[in-house]
PDB file of N, CA and C in Angstrom:
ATOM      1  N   UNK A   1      -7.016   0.389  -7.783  1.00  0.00           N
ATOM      2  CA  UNK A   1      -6.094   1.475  -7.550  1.00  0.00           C
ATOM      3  C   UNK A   1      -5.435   1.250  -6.190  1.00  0.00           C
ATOM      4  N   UNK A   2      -4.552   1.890  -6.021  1.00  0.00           N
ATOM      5  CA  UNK A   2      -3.487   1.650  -5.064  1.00  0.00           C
ATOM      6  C   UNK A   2      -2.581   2.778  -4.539  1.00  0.00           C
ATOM      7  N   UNK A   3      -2.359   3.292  -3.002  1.00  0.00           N
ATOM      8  CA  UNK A   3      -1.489   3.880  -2.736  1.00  0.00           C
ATOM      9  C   UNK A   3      -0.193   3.188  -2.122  1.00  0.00           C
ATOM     10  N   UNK A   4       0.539   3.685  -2.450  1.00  0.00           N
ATOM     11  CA  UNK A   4       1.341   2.836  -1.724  1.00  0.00           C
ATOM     12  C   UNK A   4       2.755   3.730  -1.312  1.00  0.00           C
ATOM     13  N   UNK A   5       3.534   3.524   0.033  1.00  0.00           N
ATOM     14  CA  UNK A   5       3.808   4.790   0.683  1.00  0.00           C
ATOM     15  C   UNK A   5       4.908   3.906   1.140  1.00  0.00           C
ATOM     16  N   UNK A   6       6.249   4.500   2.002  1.00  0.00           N
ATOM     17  CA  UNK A   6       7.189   3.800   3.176  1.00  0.00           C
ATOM     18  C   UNK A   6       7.138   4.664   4.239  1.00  0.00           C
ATOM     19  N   UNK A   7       5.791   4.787   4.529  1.00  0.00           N
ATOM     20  CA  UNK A   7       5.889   4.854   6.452  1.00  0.00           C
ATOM     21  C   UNK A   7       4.874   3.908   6.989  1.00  0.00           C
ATOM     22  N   UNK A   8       4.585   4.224   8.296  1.00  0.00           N
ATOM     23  CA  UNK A   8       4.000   2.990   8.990  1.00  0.00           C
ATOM     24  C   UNK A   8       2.580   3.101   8.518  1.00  0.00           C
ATOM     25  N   UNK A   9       1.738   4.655   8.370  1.00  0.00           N
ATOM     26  CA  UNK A   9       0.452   4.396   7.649  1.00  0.00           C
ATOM     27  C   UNK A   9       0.034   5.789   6.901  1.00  0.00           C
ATOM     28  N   UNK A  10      -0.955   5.700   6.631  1.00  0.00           N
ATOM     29  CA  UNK A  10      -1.215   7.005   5.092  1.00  0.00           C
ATOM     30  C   UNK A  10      -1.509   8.105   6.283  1.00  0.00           C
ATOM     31  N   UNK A  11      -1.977   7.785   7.663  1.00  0.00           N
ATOM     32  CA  UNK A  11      -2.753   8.748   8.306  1.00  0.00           C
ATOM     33  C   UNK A  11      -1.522   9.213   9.801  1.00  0.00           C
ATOM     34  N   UNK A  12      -2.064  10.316   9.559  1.00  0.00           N
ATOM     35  CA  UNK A  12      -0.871  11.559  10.601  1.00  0.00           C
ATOM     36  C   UNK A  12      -1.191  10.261  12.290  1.00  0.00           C
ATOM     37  N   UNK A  13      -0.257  10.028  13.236  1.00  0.00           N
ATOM     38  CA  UNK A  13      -0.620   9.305  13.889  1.00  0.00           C
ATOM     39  C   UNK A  13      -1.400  10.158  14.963  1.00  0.00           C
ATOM     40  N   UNK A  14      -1.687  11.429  15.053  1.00  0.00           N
ATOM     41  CA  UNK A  14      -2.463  12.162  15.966  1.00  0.00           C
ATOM     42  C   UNK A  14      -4.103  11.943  15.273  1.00  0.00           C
ATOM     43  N   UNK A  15      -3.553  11.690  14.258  1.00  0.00           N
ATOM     44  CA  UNK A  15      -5.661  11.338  13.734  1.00  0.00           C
ATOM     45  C   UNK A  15      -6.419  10.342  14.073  1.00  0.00           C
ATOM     46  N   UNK A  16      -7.402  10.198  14.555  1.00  0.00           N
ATOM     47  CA  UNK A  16      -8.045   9.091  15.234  1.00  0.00           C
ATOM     48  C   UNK A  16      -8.827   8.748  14.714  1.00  0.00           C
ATOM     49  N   UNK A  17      -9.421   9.227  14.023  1.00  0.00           N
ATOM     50  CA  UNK A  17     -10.304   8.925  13.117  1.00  0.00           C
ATOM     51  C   UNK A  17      -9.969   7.923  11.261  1.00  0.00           C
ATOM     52  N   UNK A  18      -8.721   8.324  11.473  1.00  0.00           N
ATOM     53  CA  UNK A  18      -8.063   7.458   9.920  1.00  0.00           C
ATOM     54  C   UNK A  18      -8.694   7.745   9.180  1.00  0.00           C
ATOM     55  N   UNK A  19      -8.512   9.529   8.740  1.00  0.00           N
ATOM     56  CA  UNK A  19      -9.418  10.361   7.492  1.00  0.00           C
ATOM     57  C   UNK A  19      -8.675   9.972   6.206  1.00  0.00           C
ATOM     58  N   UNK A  20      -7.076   9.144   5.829  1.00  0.00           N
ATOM     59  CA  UNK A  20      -6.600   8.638   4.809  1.00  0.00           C
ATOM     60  C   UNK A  20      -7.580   7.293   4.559  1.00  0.00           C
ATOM     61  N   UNK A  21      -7.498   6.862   5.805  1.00  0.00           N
ATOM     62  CA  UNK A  21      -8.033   5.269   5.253  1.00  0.00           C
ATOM     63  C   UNK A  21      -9.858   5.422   5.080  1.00  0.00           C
ATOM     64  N   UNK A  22      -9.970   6.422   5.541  1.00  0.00           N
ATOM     65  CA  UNK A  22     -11.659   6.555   5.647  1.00  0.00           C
ATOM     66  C   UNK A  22     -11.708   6.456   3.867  1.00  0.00           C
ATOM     67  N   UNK A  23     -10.992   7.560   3.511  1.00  0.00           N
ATOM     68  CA  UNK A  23     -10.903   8.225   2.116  1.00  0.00           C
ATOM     69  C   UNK A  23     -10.589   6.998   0.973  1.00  0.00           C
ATOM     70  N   UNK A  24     -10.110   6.250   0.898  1.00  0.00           N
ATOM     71  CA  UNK A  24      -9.381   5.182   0.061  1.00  0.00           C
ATOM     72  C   UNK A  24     -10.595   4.134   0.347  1.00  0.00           C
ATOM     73  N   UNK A  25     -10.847   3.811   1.370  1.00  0.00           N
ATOM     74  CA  UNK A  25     -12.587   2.848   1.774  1.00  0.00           C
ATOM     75  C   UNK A  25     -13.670   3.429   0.849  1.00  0.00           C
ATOM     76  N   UNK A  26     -13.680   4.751   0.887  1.00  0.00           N
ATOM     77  CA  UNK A  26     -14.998   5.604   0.016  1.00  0.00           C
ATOM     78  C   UNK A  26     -14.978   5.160  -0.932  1.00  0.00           C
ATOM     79  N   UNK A  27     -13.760   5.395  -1.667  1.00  0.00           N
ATOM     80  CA  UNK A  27     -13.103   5.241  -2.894  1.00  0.00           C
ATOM     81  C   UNK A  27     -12.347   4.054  -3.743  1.00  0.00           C
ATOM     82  N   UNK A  28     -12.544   2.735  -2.719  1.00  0.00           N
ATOM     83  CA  UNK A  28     -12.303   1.232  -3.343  1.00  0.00           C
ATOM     84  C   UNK A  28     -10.703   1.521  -3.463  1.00  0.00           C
ATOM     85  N   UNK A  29     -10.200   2.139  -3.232  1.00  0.00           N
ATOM     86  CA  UNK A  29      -8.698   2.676  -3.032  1.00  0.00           C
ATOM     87  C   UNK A  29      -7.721   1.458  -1.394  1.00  0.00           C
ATOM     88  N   UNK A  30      -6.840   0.513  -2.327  1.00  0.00           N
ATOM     89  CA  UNK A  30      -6.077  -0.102  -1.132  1.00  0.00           C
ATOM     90  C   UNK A  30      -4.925   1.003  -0.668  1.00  0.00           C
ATOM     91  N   UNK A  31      -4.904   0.887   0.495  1.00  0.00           N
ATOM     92  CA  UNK A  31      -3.287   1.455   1.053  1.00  0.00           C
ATOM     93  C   UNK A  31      -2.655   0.498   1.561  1.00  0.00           C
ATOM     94  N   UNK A  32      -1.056   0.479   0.791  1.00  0.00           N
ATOM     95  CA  UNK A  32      -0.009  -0.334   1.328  1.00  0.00           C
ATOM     96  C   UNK A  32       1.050   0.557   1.979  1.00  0.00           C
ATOM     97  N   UNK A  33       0.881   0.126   2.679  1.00  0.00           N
ATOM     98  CA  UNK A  33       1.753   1.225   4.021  1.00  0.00           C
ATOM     99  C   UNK A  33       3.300   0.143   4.165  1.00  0.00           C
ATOM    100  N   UNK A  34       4.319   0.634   4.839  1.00  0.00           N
ATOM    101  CA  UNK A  34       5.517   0.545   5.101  1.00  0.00           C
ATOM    102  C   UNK A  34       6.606  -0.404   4.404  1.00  0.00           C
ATOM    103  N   UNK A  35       6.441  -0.070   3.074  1.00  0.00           N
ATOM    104  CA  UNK A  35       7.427  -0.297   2.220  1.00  0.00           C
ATOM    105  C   UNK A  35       8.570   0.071   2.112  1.00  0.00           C
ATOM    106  N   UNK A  36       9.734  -0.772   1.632  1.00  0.00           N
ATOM    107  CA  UNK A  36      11.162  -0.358   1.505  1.00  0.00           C
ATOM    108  C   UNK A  36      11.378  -0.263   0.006  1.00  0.00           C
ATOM    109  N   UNK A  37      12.618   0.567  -0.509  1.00  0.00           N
ATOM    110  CA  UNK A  37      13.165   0.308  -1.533  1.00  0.00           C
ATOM    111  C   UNK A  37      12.683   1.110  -2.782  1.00  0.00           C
ATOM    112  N   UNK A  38      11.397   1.951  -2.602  1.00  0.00           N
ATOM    113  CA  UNK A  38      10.447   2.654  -3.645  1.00  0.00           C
ATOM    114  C   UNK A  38      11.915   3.197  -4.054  1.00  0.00           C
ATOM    115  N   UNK A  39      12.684   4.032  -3.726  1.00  0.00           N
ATOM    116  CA  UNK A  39      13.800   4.677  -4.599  1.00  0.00           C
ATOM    117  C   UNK A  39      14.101   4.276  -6.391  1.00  0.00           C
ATOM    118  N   UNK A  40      14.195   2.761  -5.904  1.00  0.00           N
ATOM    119  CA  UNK A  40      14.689   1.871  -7.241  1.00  0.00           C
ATOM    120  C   UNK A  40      13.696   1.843  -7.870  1.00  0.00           C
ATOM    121  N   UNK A  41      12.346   2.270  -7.697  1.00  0.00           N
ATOM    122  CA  UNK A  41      11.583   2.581  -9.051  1.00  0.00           C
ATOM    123  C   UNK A  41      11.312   3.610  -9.329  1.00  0.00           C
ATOM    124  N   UNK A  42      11.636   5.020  -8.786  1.00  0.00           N
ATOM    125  CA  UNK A  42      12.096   5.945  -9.626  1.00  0.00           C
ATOM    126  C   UNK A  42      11.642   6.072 -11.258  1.00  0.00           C
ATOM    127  N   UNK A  43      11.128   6.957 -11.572  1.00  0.00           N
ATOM    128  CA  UNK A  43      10.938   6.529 -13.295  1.00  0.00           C
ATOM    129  C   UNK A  43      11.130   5.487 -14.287  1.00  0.00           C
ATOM    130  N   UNK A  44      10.757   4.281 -13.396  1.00  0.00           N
ATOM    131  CA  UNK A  44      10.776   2.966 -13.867  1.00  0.00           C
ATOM    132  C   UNK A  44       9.270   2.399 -13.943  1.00  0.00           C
ATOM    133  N   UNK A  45       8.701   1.567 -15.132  1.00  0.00           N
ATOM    134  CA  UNK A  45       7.616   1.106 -14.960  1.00  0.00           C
ATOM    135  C   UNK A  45       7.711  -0.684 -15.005  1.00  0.00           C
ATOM    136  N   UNK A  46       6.339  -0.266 -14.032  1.00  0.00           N
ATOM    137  CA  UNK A  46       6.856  -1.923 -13.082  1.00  0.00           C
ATOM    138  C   UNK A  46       4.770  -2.321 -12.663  1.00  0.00           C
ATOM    139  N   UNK A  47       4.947  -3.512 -12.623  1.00  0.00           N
ATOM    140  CA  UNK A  47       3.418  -3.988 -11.835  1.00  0.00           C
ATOM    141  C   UNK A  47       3.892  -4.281 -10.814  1.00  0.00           C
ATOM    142  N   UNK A  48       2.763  -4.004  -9.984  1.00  0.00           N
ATOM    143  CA  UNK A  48       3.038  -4.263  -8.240  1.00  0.00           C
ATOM    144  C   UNK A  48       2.096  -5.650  -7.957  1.00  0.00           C
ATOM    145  N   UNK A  49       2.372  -5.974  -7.227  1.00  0.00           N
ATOM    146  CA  UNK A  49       1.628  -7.369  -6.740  1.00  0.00           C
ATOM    147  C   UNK A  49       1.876  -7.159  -5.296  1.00  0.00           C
ATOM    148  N   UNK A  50       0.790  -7.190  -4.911  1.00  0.00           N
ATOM    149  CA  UNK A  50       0.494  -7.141  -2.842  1.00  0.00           C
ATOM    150  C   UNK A  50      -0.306  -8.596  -2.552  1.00  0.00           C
ATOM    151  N   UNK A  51       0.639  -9.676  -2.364  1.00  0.00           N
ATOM    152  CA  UNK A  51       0.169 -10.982  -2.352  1.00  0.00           C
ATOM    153  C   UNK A  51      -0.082 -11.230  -0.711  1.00  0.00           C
ATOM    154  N   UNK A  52      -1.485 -11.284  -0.361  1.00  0.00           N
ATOM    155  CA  UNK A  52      -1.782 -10.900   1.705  1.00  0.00           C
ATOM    156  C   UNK A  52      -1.901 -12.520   1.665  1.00  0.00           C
ATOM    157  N   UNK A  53      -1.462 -12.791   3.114  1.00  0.00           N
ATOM    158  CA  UNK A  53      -2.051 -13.354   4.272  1.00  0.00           C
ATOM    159  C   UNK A  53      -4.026 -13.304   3.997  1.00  0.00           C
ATOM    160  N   UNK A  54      -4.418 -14.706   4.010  1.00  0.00           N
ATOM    161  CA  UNK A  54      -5.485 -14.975   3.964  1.00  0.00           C
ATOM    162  C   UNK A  54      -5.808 -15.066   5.747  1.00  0.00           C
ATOM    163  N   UNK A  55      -6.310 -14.064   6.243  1.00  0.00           N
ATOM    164  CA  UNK A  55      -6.798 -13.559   7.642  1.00  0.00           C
ATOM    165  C   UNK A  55      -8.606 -13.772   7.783  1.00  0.00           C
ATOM    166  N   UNK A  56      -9.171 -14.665   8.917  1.00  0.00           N
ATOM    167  CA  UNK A  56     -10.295 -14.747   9.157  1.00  0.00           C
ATOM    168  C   UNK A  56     -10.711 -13.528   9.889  1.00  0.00           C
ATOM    169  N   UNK A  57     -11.673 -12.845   8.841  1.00  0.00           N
ATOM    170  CA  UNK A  57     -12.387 -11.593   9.513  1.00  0.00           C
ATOM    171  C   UNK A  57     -11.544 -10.075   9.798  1.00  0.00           C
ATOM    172  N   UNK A  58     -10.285 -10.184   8.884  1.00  0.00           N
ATOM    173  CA  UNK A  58      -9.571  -9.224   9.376  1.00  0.00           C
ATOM    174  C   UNK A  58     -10.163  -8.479   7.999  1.00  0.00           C
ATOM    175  N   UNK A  59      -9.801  -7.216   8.525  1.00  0.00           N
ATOM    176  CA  UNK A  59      -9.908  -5.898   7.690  1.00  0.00           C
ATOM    177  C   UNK A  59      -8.491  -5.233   6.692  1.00  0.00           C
ATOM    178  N   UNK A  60      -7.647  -6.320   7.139  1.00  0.00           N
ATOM    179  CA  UNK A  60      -6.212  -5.749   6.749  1.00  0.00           C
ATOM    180  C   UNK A  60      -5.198  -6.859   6.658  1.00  0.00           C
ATOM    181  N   UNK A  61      -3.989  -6.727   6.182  1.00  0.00           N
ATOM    182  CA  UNK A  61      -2.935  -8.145   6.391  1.00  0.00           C
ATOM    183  C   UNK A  61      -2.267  -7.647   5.701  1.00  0.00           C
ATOM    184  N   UNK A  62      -0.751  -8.022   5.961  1.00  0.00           N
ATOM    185  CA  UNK A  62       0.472  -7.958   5.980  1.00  0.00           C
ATOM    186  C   UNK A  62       0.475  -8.557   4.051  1.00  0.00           C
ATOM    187  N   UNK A  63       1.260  -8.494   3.577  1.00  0.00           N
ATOM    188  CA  UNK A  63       1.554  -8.604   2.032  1.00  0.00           C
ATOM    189  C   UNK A  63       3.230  -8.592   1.982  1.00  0.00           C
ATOM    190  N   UNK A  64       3.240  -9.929   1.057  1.00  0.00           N
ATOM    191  CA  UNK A  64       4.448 -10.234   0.281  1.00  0.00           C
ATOM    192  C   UNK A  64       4.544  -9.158  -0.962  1.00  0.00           C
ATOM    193  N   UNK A  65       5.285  -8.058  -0.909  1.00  0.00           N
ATOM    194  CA  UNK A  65       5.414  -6.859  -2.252  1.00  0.00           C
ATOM    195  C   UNK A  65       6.612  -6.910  -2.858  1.00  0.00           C
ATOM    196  N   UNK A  66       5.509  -7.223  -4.129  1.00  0.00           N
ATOM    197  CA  UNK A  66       6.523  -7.562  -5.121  1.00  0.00           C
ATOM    198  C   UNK A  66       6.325  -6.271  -6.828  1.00  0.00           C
ATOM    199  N   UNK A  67       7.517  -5.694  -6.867  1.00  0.00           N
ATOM    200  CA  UNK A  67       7.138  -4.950  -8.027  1.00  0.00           C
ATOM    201  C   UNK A  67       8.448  -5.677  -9.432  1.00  0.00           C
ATOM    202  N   UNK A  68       7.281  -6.154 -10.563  1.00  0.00           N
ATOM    203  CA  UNK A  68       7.699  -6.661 -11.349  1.00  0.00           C
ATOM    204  C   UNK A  68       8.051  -5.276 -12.195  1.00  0.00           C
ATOM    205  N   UNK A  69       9.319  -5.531 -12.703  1.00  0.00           N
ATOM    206  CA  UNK A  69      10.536  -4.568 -13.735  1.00  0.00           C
ATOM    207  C   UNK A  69       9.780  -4.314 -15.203  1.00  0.00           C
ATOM    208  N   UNK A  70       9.499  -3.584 -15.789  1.00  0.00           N
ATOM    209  CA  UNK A  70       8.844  -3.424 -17.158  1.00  0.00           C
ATOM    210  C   UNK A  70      10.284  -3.437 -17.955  1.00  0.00           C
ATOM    211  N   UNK A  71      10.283  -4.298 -19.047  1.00  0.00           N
ATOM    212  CA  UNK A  71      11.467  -3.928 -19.998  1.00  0.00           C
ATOM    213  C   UNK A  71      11.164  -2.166 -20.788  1.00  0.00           C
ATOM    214  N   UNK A  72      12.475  -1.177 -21.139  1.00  0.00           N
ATOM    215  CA  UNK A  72      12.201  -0.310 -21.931  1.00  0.00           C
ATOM    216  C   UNK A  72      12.307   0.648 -20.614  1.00  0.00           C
TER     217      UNK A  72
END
């Protein structure tokens, strides 16, 4: 499962604690934060692909996002 949003992250930037990202960790839940373009899928069905940066020891990485077009 997957959230996926266009701002910089799921969590209010006064929270310090990162009670979005705490929540999605509990829950095996990825967040993809600062996306462009969601408009154009609009009531369109599409697969998403979040292809990361292979990072030593990181907790997070940047992703090539790609949402494939469903015919119909």
């Amino acid at each position: 499962m997957n959230i996926a949003i266009d701002q910089v992250a799921i969590d209010h930037s006064d929270d310090l604690e990162y009670s979005g990202h705490m929540v999605c960790a509990e829950y095996g839940i990825v967040n993809t934060e600062n996306l462009t373009n969601l408009d154009q899928l609009i009531d369109r069905r599409f697969l998403f692909f979040g292809l990361p940066l292979l990072l030593d020891q990181g907790t997070g990485s940047p992703v090539r996002a790609v949402a494939l077009l469903q015919d119909g």
